[in-house]
N, C-alpha and C. Protein backbone atom coordinates (compact mmCIF):
# COMPACT_ATOMS: atom_id res chain seq x y z
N UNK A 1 71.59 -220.61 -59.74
CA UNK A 1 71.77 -221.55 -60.83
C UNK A 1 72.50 -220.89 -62.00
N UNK A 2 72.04 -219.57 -62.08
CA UNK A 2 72.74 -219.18 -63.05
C UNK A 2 74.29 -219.11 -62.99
N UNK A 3 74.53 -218.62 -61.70
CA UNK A 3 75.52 -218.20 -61.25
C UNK A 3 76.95 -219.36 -61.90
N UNK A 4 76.28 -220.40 -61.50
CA UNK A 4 77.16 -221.70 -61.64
C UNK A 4 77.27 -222.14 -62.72
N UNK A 5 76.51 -221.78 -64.17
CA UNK A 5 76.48 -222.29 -65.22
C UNK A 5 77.57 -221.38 -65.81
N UNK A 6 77.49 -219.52 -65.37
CA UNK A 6 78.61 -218.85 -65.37
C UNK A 6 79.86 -219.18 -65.25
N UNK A 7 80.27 -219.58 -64.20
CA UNK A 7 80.96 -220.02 -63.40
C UNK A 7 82.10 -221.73 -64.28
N UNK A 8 80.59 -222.03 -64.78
CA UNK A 8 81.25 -223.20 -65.11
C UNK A 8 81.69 -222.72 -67.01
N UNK A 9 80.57 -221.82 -67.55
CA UNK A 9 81.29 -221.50 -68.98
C UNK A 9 82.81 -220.96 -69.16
N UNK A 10 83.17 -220.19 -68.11
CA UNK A 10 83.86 -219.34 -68.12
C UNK A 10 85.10 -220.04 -67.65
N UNK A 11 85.00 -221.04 -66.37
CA UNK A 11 86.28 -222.24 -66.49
C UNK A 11 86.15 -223.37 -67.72
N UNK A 12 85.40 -223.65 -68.27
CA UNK A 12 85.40 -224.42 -69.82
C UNK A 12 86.12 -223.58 -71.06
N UNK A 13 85.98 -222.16 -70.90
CA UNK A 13 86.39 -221.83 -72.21
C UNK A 13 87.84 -221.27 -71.52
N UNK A 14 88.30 -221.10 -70.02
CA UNK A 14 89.67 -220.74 -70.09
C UNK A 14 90.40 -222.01 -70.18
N UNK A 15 89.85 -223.70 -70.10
CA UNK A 15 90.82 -224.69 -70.37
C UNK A 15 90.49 -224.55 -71.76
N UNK A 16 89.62 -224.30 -72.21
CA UNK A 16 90.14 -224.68 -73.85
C UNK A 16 90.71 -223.86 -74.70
N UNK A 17 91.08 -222.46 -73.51
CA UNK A 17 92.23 -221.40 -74.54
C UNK A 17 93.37 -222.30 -74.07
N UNK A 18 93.79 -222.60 -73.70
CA UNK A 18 94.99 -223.01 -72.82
C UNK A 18 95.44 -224.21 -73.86
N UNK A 19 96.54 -223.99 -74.50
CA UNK A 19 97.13 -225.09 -75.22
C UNK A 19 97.75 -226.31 -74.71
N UNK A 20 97.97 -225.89 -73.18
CA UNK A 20 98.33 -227.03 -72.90
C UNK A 20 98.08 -227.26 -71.09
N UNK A 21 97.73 -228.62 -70.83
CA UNK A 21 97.18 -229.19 -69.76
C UNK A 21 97.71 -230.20 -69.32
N UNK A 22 98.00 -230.48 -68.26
CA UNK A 22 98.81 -231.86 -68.13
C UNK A 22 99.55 -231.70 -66.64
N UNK A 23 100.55 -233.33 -66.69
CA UNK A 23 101.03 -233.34 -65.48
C UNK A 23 102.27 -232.50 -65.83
N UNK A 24 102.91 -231.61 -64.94
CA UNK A 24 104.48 -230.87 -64.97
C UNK A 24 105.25 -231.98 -64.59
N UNK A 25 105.09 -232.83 -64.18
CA UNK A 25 106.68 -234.06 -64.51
C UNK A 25 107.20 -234.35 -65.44
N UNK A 26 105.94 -234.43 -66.74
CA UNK A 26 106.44 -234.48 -68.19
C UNK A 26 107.30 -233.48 -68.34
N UNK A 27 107.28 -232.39 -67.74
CA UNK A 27 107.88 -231.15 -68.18
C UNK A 27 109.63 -231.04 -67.40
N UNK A 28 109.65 -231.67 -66.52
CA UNK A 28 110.89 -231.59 -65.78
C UNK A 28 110.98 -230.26 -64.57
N UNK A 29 109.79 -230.40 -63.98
CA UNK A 29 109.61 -229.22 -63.15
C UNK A 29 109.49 -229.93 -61.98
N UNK A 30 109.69 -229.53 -60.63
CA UNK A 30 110.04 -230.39 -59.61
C UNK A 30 108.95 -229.81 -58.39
N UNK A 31 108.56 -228.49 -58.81
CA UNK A 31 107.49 -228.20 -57.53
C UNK A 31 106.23 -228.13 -57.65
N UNK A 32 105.65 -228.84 -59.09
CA UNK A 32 104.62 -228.42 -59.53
C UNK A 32 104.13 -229.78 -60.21
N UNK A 33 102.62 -230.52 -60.11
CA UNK A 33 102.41 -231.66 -60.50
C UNK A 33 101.91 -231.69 -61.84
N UNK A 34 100.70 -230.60 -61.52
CA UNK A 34 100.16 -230.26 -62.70
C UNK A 34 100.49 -228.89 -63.29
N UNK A 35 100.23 -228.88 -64.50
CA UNK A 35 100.30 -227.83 -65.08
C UNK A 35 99.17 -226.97 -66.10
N UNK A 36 98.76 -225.56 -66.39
CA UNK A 36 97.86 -224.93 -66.76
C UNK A 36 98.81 -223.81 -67.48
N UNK A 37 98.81 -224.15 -69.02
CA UNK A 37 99.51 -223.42 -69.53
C UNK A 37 99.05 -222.24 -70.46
N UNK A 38 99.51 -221.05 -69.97
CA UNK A 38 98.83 -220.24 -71.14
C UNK A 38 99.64 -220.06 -72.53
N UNK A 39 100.56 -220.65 -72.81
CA UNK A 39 101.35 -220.39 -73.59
C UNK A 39 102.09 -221.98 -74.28
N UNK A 40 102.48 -221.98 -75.05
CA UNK A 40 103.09 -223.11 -75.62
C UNK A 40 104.43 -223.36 -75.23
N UNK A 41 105.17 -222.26 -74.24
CA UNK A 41 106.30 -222.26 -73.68
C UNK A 41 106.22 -223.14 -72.55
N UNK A 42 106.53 -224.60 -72.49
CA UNK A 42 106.58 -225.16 -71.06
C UNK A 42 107.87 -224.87 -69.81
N UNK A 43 108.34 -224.03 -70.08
CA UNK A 43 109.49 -223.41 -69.26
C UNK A 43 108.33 -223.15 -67.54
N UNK A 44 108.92 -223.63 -66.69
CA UNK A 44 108.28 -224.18 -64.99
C UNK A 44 108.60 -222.77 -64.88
N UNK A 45 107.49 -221.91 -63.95
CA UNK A 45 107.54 -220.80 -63.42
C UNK A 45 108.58 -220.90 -62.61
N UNK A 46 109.34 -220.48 -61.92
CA UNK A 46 110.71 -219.52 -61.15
C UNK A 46 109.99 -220.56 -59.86
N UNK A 47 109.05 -220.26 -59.18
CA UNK A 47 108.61 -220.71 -57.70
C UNK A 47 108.79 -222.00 -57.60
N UNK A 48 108.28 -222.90 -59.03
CA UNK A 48 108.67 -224.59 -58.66
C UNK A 48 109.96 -225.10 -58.34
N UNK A 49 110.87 -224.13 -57.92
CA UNK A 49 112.34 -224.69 -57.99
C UNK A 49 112.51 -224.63 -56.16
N UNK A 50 111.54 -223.88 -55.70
CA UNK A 50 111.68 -223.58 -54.10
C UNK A 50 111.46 -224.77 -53.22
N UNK A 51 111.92 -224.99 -52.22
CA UNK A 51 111.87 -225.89 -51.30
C UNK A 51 110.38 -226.01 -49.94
N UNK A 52 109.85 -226.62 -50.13
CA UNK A 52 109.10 -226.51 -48.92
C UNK A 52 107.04 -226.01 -49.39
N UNK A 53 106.73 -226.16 -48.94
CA UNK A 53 105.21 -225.62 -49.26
C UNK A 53 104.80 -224.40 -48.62
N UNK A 54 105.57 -223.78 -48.51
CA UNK A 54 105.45 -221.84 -47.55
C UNK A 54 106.39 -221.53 -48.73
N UNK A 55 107.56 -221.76 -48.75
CA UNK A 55 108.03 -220.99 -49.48
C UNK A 55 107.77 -221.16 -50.91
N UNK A 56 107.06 -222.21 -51.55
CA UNK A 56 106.44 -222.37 -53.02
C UNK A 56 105.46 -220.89 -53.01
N UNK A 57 104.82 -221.40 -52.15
CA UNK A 57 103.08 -220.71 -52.31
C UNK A 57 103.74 -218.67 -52.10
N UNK A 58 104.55 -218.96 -50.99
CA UNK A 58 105.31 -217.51 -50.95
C UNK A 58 105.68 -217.23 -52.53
N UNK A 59 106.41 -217.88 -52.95
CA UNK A 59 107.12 -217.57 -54.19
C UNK A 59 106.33 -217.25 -55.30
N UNK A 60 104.81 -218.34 -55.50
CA UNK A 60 104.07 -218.24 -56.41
C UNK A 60 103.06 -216.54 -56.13
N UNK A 61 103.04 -216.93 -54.89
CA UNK A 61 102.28 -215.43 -54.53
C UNK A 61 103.12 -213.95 -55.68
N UNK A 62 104.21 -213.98 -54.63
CA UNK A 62 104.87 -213.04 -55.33
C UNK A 62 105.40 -212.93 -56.77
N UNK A 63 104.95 -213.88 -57.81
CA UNK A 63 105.60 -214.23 -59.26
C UNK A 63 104.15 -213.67 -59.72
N UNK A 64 102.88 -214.04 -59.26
CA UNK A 64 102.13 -213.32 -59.71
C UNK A 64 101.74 -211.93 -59.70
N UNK A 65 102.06 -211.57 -58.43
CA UNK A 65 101.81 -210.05 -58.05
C UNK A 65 102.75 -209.12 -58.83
N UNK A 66 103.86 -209.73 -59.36
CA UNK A 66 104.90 -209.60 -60.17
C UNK A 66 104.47 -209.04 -61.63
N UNK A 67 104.16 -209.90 -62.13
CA UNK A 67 103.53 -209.87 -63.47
C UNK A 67 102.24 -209.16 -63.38
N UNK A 68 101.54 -209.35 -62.58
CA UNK A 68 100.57 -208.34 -62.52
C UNK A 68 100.55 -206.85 -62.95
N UNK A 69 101.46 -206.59 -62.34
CA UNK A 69 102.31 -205.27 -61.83
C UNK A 69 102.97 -204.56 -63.17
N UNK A 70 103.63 -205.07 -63.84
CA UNK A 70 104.80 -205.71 -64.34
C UNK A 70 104.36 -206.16 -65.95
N UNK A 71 103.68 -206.58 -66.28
CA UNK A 71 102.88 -207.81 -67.42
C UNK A 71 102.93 -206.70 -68.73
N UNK A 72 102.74 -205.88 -68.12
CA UNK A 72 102.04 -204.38 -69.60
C UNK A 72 103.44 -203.97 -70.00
N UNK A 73 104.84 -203.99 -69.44
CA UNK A 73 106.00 -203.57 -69.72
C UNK A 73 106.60 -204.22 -70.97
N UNK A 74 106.04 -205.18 -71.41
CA UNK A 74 105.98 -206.16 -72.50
C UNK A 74 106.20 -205.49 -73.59
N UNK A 75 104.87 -204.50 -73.88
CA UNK A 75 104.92 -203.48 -74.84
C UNK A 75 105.97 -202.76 -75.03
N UNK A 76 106.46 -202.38 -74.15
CA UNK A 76 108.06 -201.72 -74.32
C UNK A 76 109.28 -202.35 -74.82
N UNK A 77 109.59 -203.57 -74.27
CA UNK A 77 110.40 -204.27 -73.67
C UNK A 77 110.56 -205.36 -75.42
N UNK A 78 109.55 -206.01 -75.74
CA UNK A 78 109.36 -206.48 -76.95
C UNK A 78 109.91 -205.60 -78.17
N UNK A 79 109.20 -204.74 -78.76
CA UNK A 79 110.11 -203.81 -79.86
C UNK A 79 111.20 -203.45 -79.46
N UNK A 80 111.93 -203.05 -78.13
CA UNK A 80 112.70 -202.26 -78.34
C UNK A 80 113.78 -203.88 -78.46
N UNK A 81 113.83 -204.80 -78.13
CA UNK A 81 114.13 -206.11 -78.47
C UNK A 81 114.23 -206.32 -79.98
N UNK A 82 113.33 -206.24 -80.36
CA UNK A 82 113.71 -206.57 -82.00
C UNK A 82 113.75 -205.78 -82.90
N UNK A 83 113.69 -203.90 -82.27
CA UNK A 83 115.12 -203.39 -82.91
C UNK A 83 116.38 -203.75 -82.92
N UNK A 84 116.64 -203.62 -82.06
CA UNK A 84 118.07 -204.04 -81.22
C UNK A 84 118.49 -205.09 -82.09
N UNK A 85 117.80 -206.22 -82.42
CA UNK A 85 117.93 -207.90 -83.15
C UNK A 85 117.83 -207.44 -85.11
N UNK A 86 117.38 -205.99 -85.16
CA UNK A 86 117.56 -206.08 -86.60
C UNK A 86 116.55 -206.49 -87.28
N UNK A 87 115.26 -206.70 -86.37
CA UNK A 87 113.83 -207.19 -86.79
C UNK A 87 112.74 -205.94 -86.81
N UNK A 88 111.42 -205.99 -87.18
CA UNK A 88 110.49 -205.25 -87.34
C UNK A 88 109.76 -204.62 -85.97
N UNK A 89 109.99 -203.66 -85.75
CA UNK A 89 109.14 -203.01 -84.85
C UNK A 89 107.86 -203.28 -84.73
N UNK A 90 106.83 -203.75 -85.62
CA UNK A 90 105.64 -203.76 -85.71
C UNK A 90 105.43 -205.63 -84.65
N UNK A 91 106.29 -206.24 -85.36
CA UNK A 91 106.19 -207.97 -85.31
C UNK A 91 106.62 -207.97 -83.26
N UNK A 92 107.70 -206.89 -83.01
CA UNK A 92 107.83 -206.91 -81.68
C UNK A 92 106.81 -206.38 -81.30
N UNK A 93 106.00 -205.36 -80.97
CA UNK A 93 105.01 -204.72 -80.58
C UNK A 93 103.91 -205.41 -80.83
N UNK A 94 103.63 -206.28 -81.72
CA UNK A 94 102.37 -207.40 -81.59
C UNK A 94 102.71 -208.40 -80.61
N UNK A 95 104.04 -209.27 -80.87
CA UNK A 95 104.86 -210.00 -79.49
C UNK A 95 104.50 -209.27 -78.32
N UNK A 96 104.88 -208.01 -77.95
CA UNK A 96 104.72 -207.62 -76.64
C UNK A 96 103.53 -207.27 -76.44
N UNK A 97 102.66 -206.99 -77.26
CA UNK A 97 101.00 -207.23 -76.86
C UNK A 97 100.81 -208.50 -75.94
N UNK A 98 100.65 -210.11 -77.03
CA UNK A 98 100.49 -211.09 -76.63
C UNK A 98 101.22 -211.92 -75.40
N UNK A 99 102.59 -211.34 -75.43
CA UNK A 99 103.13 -211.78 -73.88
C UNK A 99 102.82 -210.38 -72.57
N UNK A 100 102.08 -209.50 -73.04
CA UNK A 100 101.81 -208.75 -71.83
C UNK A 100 100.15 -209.27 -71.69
N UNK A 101 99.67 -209.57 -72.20
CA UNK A 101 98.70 -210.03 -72.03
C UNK A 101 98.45 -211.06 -71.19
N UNK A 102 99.30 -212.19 -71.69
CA UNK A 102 99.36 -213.54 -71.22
C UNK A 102 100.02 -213.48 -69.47
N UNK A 103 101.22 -212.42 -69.71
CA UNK A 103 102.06 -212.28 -68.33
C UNK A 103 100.88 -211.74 -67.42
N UNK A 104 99.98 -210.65 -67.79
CA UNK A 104 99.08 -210.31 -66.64
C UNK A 104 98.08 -211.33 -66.54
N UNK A 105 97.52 -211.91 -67.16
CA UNK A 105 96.56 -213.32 -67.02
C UNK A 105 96.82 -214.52 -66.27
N UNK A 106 98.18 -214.15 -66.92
CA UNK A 106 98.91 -215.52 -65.77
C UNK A 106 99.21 -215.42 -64.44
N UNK A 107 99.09 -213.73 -64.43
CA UNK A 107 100.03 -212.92 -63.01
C UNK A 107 98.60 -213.25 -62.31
N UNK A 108 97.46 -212.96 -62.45
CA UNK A 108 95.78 -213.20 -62.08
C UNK A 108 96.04 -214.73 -61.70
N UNK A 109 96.01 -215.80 -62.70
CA UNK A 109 96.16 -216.92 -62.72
C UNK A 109 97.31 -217.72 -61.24
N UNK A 110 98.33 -217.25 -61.48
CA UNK A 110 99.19 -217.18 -59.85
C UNK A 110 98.95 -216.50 -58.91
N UNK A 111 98.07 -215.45 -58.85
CA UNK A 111 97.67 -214.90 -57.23
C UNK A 111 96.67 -215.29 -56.84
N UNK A 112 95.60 -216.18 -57.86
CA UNK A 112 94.42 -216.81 -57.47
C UNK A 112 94.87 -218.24 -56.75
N UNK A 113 95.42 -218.76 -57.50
CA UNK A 113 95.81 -220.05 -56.89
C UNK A 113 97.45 -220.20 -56.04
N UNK A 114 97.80 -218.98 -55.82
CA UNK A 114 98.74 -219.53 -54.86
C UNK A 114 99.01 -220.10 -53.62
N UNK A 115 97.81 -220.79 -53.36
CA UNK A 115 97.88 -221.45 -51.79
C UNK A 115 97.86 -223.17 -52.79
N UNK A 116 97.75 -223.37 -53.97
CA UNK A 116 97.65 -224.96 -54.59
C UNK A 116 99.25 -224.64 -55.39
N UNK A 117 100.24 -225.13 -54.67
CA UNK A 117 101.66 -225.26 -55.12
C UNK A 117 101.74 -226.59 -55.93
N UNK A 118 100.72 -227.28 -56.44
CA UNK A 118 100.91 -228.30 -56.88
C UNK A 118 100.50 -227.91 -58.39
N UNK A 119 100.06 -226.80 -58.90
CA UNK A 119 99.73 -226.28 -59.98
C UNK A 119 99.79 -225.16 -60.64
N UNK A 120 100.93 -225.12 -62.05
CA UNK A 120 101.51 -224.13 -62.12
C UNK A 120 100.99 -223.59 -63.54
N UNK A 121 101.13 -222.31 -63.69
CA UNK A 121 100.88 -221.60 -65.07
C UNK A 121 102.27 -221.15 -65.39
N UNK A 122 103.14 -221.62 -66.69
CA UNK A 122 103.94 -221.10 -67.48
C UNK A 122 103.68 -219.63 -68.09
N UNK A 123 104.51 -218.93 -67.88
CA UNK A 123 103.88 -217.78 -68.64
C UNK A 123 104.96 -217.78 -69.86
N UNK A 124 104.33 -216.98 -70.80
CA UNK A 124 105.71 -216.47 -72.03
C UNK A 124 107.00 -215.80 -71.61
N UNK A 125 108.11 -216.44 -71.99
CA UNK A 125 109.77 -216.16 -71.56
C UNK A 125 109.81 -216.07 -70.24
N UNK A 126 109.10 -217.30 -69.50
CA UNK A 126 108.99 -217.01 -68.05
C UNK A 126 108.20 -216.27 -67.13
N UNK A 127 107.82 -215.24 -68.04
CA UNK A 127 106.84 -214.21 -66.92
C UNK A 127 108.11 -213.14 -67.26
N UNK A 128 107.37 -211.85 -66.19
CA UNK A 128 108.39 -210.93 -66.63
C UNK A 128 109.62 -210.55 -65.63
N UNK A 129 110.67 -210.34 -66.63
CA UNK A 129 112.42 -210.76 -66.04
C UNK A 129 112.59 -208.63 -65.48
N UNK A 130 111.60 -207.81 -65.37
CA UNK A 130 112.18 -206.60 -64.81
C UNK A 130 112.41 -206.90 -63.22
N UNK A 131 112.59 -207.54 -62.31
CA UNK A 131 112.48 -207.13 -60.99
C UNK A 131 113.42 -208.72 -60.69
């Protein structure tokens, strides 16, 4: 009993971090019905564009294992970005906190559910663009 009240706090408080919930048609995404967003960026993960239900769930598999992998490079990748742009090192390095964060949550979030191609997590600037 407990187990399930766990179970159930812990999916209640990750929809209510989640700014946004809904169907992905609103969004203009074509492989994905619903959507579970961790981010306010509705940009359709990379996999909803694939053809077929093997190669979605293939695709989603690997977009998560991706970011997984991948998600913490943020920290780097962010400041050295808005040096480059003539902006504050500090303001990028908080940015690449919050999108490495979100990219590995989401990367969790897509390897858990990649066999349901009908439901997608947006990550920040896509998820991450190294690979």
């Amino acid at each position: 009993m407990a187990n399930r009240i766990g179970v159930l706090v812990v999916l209640g408080a990750l929809l209510m971090s989640c700014p946004a919930m809904g169907y992905a048609e609103e969004m203009d995404t074509s492989g994905a019905k619903f959507t579970l967003s961790l981010t306010s960026d509705y940009t359709a993960s990379p996999w909803t564009q694939e053809v077929g239900y093997t190669n979605r769930a293939i695709g989603k598999l690997g977009f998560g294992v991706k970011n997984i992998l991948l998600g913490w490079t943020e920290l780097i990748t962010e400041p050295k970005d808005a040096m480059n742009e003539g902006g504050n090192f500090f303001v990028g390095l908080a940015k690449g906190v919050k999108n490495g964060v979100f990219q590995t949550v989401g990367g969790v979030v897509h390897l858990v559910t990649f066999p349901i191609t009908c439901l997608d997590a947006p990550l920040p600037e896509g998820g991450t663009q190294l690979i």
